[in-house]
C-alpha atoms as a PDB file:
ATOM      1  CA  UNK A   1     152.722  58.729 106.123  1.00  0.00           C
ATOM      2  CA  UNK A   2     149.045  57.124 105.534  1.00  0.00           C
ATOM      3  CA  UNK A   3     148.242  57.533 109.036  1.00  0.00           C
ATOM      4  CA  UNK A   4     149.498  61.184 109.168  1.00  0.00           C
ATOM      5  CA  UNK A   5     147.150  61.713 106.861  1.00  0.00           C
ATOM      6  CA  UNK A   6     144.273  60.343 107.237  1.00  0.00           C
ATOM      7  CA  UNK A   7     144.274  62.395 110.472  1.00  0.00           C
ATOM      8  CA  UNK A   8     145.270  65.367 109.187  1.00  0.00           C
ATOM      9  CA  UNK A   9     142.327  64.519 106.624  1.00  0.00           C
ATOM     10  CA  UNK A  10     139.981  63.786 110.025  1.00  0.00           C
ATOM     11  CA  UNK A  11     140.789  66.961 112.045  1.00  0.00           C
ATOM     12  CA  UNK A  12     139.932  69.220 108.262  1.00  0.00           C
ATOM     13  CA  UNK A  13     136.658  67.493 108.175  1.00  0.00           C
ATOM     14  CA  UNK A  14     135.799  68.122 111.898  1.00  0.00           C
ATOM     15  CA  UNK A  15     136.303  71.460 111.257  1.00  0.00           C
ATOM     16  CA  UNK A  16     134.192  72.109 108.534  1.00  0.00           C
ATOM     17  CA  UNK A  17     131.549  69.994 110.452  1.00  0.00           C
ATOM     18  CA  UNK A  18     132.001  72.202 113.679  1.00  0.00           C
ATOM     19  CA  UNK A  19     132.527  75.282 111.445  1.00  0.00           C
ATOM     20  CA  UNK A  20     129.415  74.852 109.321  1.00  0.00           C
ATOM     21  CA  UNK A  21     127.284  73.836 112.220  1.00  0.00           C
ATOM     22  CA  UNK A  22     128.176  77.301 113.431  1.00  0.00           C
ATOM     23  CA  UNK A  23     126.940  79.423 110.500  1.00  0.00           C
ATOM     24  CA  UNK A  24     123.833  77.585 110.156  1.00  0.00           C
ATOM     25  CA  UNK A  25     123.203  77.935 113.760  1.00  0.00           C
ATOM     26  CA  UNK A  26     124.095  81.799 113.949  1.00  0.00           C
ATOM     27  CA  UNK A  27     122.037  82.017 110.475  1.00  0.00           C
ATOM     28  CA  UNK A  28     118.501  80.818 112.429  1.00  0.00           C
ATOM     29  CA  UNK A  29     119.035  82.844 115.132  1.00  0.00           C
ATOM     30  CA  UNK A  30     119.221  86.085 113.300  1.00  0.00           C
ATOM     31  CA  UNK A  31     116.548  85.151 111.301  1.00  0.00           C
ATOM     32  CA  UNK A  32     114.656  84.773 114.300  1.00  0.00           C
ATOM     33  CA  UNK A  33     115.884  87.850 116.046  1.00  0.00           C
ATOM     34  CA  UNK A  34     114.945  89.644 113.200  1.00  0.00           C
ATOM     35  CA  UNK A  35     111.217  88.148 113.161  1.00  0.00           C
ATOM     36  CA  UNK A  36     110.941  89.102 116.505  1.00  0.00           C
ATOM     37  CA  UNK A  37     112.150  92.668 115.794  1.00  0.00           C
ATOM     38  CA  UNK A  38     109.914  92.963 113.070  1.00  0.00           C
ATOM     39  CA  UNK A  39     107.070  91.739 115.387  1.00  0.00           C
ATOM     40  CA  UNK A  40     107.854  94.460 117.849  1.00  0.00           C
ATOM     41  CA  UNK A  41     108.116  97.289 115.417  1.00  0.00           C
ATOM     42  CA  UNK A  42     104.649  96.751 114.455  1.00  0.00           C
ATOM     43  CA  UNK A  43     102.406  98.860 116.298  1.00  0.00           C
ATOM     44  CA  UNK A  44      99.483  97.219 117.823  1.00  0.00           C
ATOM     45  CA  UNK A  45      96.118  99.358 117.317  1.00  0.00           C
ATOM     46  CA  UNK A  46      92.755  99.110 118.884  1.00  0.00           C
ATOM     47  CA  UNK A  47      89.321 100.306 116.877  1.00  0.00           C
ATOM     48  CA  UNK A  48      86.042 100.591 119.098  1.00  0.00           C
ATOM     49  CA  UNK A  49      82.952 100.216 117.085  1.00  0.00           C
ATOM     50  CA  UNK A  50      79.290  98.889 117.739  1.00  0.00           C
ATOM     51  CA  UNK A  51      78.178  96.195 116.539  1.00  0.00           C
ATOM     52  CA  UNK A  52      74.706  97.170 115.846  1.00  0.00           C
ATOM     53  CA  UNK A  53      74.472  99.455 112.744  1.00  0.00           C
ATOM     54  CA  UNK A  54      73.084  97.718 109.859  1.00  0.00           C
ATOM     55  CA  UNK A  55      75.612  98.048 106.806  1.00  0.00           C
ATOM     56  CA  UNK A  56      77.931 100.233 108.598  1.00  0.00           C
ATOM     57  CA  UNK A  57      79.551  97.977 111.566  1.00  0.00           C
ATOM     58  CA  UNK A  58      77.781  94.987 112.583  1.00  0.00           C
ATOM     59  CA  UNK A  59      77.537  91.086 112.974  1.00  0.00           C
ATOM     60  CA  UNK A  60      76.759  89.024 110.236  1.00  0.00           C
ATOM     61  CA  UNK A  61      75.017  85.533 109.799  1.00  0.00           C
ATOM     62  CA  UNK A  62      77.385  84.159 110.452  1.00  0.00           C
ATOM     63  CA  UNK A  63      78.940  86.660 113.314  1.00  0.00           C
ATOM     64  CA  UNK A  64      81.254  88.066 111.887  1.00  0.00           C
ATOM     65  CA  UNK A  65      82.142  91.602 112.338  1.00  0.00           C
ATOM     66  CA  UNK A  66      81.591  93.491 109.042  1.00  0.00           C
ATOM     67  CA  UNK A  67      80.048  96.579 107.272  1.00  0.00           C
ATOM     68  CA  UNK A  68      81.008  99.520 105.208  1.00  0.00           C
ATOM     69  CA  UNK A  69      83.234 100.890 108.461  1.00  0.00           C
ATOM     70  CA  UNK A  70      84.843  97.899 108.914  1.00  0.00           C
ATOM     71  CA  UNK A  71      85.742  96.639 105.365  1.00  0.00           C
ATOM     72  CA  UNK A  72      87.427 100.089 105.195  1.00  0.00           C
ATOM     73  CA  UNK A  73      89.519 100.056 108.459  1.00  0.00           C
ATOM     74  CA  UNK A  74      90.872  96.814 107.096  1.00  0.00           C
ATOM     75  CA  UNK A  75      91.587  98.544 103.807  1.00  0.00           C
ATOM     76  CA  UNK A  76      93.753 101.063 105.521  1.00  0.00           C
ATOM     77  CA  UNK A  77      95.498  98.758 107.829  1.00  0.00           C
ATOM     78  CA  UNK A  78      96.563  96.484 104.216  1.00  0.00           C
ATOM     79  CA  UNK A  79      97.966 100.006 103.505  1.00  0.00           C
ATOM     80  CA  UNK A  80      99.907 100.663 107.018  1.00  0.00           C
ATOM     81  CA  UNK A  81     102.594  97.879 107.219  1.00  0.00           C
ATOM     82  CA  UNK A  82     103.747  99.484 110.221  1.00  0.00           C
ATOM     83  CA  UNK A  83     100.283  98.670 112.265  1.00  0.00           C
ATOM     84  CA  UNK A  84      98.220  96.291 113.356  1.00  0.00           C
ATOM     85  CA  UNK A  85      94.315  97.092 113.493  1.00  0.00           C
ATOM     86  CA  UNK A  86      92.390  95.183 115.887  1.00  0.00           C
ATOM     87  CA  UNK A  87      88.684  95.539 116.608  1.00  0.00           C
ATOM     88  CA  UNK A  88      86.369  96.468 119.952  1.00  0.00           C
ATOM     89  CA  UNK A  89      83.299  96.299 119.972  1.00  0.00           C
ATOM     90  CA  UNK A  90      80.726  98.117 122.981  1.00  0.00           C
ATOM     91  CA  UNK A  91      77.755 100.122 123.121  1.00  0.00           C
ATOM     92  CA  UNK A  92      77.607 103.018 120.728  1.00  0.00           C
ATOM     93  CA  UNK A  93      77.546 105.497 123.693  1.00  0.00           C
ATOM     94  CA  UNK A  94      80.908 103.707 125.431  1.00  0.00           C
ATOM     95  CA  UNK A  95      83.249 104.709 122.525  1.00  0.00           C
ATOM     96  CA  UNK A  96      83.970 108.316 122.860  1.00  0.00           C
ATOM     97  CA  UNK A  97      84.449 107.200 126.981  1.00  0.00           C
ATOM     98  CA  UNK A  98      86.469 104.657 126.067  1.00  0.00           C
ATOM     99  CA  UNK A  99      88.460 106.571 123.401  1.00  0.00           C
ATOM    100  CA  UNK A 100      89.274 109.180 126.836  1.00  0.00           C
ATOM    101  CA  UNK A 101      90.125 106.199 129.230  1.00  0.00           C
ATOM    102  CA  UNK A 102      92.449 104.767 126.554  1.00  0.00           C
ATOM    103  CA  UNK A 103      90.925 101.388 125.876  1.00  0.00           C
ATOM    104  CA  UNK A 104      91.123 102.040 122.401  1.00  0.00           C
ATOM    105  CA  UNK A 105      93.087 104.058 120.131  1.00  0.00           C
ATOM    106  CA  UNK A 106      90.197 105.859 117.498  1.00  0.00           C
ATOM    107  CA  UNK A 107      86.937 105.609 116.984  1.00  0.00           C
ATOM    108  CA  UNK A 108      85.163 103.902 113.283  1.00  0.00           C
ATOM    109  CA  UNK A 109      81.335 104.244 113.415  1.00  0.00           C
ATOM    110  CA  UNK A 110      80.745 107.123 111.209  1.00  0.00           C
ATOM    111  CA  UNK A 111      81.341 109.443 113.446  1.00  0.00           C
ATOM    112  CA  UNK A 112      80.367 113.131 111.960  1.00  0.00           C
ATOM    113  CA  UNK A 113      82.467 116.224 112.862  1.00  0.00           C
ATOM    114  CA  UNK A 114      80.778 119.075 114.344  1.00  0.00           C
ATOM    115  CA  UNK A 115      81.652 121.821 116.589  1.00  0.00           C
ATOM    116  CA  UNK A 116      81.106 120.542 120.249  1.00  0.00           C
ATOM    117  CA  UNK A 117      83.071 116.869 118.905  1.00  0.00           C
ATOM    118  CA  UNK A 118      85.977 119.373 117.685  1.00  0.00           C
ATOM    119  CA  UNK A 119      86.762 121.153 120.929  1.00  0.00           C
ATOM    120  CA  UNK A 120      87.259 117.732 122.583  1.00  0.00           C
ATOM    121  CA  UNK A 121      88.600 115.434 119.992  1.00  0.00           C
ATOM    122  CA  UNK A 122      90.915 114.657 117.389  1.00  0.00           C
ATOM    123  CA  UNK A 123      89.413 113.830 113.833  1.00  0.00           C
ATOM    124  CA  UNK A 124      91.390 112.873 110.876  1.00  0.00           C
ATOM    125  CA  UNK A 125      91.876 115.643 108.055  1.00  0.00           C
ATOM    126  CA  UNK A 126      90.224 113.517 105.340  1.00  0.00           C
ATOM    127  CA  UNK A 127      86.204 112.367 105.404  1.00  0.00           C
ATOM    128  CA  UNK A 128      85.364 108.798 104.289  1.00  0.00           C
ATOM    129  CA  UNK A 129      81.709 109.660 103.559  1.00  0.00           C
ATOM    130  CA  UNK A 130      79.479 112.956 104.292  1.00  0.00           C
ATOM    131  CA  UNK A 131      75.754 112.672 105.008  1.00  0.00           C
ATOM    132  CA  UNK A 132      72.619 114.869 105.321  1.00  0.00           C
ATOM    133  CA  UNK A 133      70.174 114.322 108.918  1.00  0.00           C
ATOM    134  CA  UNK A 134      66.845 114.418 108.740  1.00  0.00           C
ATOM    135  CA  UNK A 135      64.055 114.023 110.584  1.00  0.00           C
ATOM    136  CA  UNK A 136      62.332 110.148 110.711  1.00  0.00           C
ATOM    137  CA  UNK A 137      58.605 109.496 111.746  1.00  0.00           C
ATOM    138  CA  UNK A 138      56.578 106.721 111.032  1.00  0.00           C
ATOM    139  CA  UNK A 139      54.934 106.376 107.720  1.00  0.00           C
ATOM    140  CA  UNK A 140      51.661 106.427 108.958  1.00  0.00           C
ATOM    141  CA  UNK A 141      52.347 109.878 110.459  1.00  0.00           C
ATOM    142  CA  UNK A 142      50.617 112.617 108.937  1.00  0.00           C
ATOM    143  CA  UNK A 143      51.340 115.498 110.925  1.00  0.00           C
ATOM    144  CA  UNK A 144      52.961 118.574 110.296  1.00  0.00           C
ATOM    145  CA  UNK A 145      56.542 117.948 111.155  1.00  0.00           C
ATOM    146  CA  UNK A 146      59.378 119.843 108.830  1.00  0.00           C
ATOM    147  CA  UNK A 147      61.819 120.547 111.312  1.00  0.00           C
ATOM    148  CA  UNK A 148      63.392 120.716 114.789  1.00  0.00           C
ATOM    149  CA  UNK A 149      60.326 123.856 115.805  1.00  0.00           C
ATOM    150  CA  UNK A 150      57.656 120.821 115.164  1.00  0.00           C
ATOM    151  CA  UNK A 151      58.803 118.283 117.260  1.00  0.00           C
ATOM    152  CA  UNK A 152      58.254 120.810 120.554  1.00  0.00           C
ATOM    153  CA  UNK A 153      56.058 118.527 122.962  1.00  0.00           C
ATOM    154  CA  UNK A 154      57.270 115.791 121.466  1.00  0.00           C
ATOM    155  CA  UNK A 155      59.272 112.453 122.587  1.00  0.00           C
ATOM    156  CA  UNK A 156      62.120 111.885 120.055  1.00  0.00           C
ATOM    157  CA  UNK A 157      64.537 109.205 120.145  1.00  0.00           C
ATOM    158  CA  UNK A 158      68.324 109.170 120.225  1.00  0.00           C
ATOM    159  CA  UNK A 159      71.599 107.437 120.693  1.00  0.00           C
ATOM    160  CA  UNK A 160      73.532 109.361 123.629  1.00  0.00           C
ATOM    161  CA  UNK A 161      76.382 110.924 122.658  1.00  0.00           C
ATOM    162  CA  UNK A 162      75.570 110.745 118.576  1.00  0.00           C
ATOM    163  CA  UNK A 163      75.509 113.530 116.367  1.00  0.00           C
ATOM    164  CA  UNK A 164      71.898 113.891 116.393  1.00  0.00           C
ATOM    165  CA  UNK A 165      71.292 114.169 120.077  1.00  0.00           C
ATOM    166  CA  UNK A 166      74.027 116.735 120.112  1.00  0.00           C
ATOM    167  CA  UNK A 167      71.673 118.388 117.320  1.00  0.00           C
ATOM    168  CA  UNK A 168      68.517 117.747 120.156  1.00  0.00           C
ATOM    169  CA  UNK A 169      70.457 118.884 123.140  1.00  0.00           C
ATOM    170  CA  UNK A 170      71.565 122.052 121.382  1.00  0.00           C
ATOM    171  CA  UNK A 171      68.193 123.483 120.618  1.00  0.00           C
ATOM    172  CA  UNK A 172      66.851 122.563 123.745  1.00  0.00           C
ATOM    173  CA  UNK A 173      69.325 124.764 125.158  1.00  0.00           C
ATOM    174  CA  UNK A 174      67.753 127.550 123.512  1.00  0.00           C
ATOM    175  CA  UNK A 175      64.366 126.226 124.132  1.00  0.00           C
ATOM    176  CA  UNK A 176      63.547 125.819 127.598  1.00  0.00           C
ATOM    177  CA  UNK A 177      63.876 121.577 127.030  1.00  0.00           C
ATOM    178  CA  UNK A 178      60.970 121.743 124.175  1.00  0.00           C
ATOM    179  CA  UNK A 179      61.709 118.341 123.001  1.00  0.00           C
ATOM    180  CA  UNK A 180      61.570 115.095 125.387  1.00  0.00           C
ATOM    181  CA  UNK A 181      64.615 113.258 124.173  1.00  0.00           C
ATOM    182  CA  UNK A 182      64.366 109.799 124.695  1.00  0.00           C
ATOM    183  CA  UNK A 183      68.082 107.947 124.572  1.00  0.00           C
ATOM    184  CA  UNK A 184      68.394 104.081 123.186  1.00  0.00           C
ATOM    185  CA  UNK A 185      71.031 102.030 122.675  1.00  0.00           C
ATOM    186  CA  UNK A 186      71.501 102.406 119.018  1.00  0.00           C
ATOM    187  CA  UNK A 187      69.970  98.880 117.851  1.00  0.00           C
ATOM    188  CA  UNK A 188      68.130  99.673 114.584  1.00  0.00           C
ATOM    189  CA  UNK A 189      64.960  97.638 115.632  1.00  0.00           C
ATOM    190  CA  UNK A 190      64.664  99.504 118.541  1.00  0.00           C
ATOM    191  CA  UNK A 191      64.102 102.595 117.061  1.00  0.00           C
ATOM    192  CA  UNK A 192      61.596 101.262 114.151  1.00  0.00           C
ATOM    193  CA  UNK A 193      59.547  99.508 117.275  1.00  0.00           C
ATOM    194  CA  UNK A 194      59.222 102.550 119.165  1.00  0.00           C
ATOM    195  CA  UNK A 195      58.103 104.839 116.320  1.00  0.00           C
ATOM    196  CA  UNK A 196      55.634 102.903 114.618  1.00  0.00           C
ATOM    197  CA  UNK A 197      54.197 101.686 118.033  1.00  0.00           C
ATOM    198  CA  UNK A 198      53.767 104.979 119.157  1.00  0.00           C
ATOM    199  CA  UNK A 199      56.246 105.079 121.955  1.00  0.00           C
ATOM    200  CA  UNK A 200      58.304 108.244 120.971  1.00  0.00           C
ATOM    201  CA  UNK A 201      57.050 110.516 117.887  1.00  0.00           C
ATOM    202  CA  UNK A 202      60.434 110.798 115.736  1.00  0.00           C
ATOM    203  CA  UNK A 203      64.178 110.391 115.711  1.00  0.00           C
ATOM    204  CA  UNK A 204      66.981 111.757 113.824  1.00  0.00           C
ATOM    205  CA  UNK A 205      69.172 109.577 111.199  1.00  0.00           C
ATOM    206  CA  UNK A 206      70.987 110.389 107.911  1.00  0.00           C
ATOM    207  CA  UNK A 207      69.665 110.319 105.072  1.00  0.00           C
ATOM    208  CA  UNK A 208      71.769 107.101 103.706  1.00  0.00           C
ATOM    209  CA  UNK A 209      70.652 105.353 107.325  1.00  0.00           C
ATOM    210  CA  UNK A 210      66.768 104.940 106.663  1.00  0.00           C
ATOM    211  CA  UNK A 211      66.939 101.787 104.191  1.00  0.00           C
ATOM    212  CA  UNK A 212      69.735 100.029 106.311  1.00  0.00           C
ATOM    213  CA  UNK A 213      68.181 100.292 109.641  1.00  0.00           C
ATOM    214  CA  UNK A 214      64.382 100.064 108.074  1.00  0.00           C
ATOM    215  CA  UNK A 215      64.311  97.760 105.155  1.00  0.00           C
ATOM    216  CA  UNK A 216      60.843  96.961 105.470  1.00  0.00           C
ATOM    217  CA  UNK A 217      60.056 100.541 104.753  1.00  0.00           C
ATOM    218  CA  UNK A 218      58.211 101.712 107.734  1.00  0.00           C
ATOM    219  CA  UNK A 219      59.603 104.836 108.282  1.00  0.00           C
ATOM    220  CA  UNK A 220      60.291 107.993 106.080  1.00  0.00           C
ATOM    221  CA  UNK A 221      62.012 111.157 105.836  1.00  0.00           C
ATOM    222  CA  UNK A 222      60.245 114.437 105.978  1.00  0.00           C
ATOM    223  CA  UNK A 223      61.386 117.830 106.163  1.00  0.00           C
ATOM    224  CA  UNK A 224      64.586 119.815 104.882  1.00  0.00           C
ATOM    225  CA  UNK A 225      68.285 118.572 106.019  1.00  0.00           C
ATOM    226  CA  UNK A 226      68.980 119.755 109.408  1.00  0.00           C
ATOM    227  CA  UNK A 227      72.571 119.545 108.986  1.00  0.00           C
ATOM    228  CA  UNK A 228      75.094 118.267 106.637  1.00  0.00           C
ATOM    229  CA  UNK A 229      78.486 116.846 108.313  1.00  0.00           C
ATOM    230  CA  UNK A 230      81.503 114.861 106.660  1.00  0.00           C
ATOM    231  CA  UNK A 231      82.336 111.881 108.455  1.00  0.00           C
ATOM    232  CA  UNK A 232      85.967 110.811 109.979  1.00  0.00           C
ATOM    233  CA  UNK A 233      87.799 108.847 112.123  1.00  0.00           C
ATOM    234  CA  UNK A 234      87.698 110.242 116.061  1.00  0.00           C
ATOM    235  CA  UNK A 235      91.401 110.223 118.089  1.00  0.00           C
ATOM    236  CA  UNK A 236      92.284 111.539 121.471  1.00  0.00           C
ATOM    237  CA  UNK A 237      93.319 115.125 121.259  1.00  0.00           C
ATOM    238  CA  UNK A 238      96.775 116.858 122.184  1.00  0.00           C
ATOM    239  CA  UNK A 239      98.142 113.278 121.976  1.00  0.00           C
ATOM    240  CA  UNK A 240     100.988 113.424 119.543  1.00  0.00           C
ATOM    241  CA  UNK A 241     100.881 109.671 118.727  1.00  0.00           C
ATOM    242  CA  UNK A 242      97.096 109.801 117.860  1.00  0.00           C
ATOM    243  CA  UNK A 243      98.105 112.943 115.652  1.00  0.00           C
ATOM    244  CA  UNK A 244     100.631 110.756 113.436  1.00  0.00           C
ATOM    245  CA  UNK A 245      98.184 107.673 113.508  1.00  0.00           C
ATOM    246  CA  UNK A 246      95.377 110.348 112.013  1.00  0.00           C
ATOM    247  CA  UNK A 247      98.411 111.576 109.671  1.00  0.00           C
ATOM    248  CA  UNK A 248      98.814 107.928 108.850  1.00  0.00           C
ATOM    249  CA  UNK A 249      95.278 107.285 108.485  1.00  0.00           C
ATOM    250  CA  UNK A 250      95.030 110.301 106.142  1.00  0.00           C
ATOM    251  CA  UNK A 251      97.416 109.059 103.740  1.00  0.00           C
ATOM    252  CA  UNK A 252      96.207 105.821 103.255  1.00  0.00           C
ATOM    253  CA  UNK A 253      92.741 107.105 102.993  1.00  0.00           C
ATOM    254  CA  UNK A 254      93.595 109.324 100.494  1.00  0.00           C
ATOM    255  CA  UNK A 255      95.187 106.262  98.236  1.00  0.00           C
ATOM    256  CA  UNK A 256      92.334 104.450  98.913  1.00  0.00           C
ATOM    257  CA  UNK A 257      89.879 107.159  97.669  1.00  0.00           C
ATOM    258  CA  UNK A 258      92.144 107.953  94.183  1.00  0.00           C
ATOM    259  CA  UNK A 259      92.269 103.859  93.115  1.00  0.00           C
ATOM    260  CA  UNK A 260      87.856 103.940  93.963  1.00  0.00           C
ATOM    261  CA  UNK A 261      87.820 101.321  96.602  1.00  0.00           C
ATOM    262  CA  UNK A 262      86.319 104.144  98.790  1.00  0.00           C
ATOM    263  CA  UNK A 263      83.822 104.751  96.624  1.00  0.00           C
ATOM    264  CA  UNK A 264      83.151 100.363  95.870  1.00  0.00           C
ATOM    265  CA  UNK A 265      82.478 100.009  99.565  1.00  0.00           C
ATOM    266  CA  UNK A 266      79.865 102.526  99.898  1.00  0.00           C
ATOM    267  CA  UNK A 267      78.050 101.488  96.894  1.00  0.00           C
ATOM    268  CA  UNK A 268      78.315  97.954  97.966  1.00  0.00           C
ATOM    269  CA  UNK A 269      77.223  98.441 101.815  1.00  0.00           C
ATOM    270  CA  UNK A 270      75.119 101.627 101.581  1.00  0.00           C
ATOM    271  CA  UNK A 271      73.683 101.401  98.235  1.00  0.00           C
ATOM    272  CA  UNK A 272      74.923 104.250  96.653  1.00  0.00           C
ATOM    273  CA  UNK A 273      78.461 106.503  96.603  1.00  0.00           C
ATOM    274  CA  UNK A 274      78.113 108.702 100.168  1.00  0.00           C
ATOM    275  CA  UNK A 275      82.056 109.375  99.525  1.00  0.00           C
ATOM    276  CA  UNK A 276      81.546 112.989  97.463  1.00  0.00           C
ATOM    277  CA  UNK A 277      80.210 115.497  99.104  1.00  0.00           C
ATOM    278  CA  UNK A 278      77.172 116.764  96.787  1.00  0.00           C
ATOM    279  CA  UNK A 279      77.225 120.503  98.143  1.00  0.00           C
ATOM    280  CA  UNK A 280      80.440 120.448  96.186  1.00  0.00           C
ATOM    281  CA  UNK A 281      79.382 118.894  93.103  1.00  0.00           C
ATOM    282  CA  UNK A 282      76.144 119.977  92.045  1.00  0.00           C
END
């Protein structure tokens, strides 16, 4: 009678042994298939930038990749569980190119929405920051220059594809190539060595721009605005997965805006709140 039961007794506990060895292993590996589904669902997003604007997208001390653009892509990605933002850098005038060859998904370097940009890209419905250009000589200039009429004759310099040498191309257009337009590659101090040496005469910039890529105060502002743009996020057009990331985009934008972290990081990179647009709110 003992033995029958102490094996009786033997075969119960290998069963719960086998049996719980079972559950525990079928427990890990849906865990693990659901990590990995998880991992999957995420979609996996890639941001061209420069890495040259002062303030706005460039390398710190340290080289890191920072600035007012970037701290607010990765405030928008905290608030998109369902993506994954990962940054590019190039040359300013390789984004919209690579934006068209699909290398990258959208475009963060304050990118201002005009006309021409509209026909051939995607922006986002809500701005991040709006912004006034003006015209940029050296201090030490004290000619007559107030607007786009003055700088006929003269060599002005630009970042290819920008808003501003869309501005330059346009009126030379109409003008018979008045202006010499002199491209660079976007570093800031290139353009404050070639205007105060003398090499070109002027460029364009916004009006928030002058203290970030000038801090030494060599340059200045003269003239009226010549135009006055919002600023967004650039997609791929008639794509319908760029138009739900831009939907996406909008959305957390706009939560990011209401709670005034928007309106923090401009203050803290740019000096000032560039959020509000101040045709509206004078």
């Amino acid at each position: 009678m003992k033995k029958k039961y102490g094996v009786s007794l033997l075969i119960i506990v290998t069963l719960f042994i086998f049996s719980g060895c079972s559950f525990s292993t079928t427990d890990k590996a849906s865990s693990n298939s659901d990590k990995t589904s998880n991992s999957k669902s995420i979609q996996q997003i890639v941001v061209g930038t420069s890495a040259t604007f002062p303030q706005v997208t460039f390398l710190d001390q340290n080289g890191k990749l920072t600035g007012f653009d970037i701290e607010l892509v990765k405030a928008i990605d905290a608030r998109m569980p369902d993506y994954k933002f990962n940054f590019q850098t190039m040359d300013f005038a390789n984004l919209l190119l690579s934006l068209n060859t699909n290398k990258i998904d959208f475009v963060s370097n304050e990118m201002e929405k005009n006309k021409d940009r509209s026909q051939k890209y995607l922006f986002n419905k809500v701005p991040y920051a709006f912004w006034k250009t003006y015209i940029i000589v050296a201090k030490t200039n004290n000619q007559p220059i107030h607007s786009l009429d003055d700088l006929k004759g003269k060599k002005v310099l630009t970042s290819a594809t920008s808003a501003e040498a869309n501005l330059l191309e346009n009126y030379n257009k109409s003008h018979h190539d008045a202006i010499q337009i002199v491209y660079t590659n976007g570093a800031s101090n290139d353009t404050v060595s070639q205007i105060t040496s003398g090499r070109v005469d002027a460029t364009l910039g916004a009006d928030f721009s002058l203290s970030l890529i000038d801090p030494q105060g060599k340059l200045k502002i003269v003239g009226e605005p010549l135009a006055s743009n919002g600023v967004y996020f650039v997609f791929r057009k008639n794509d319908d997965k760029e138009q739900v990331l831009a939907n996406q985009i909008d959305q957390a934008l706009k939560q990011i805006k209401a709670d005034g972290t928007l309106s923090k990081l401009s203050v803290k990179w740019l000096g000032q709140d560039y959020t509000k647009n101040l045709e509206t709110t004078k």
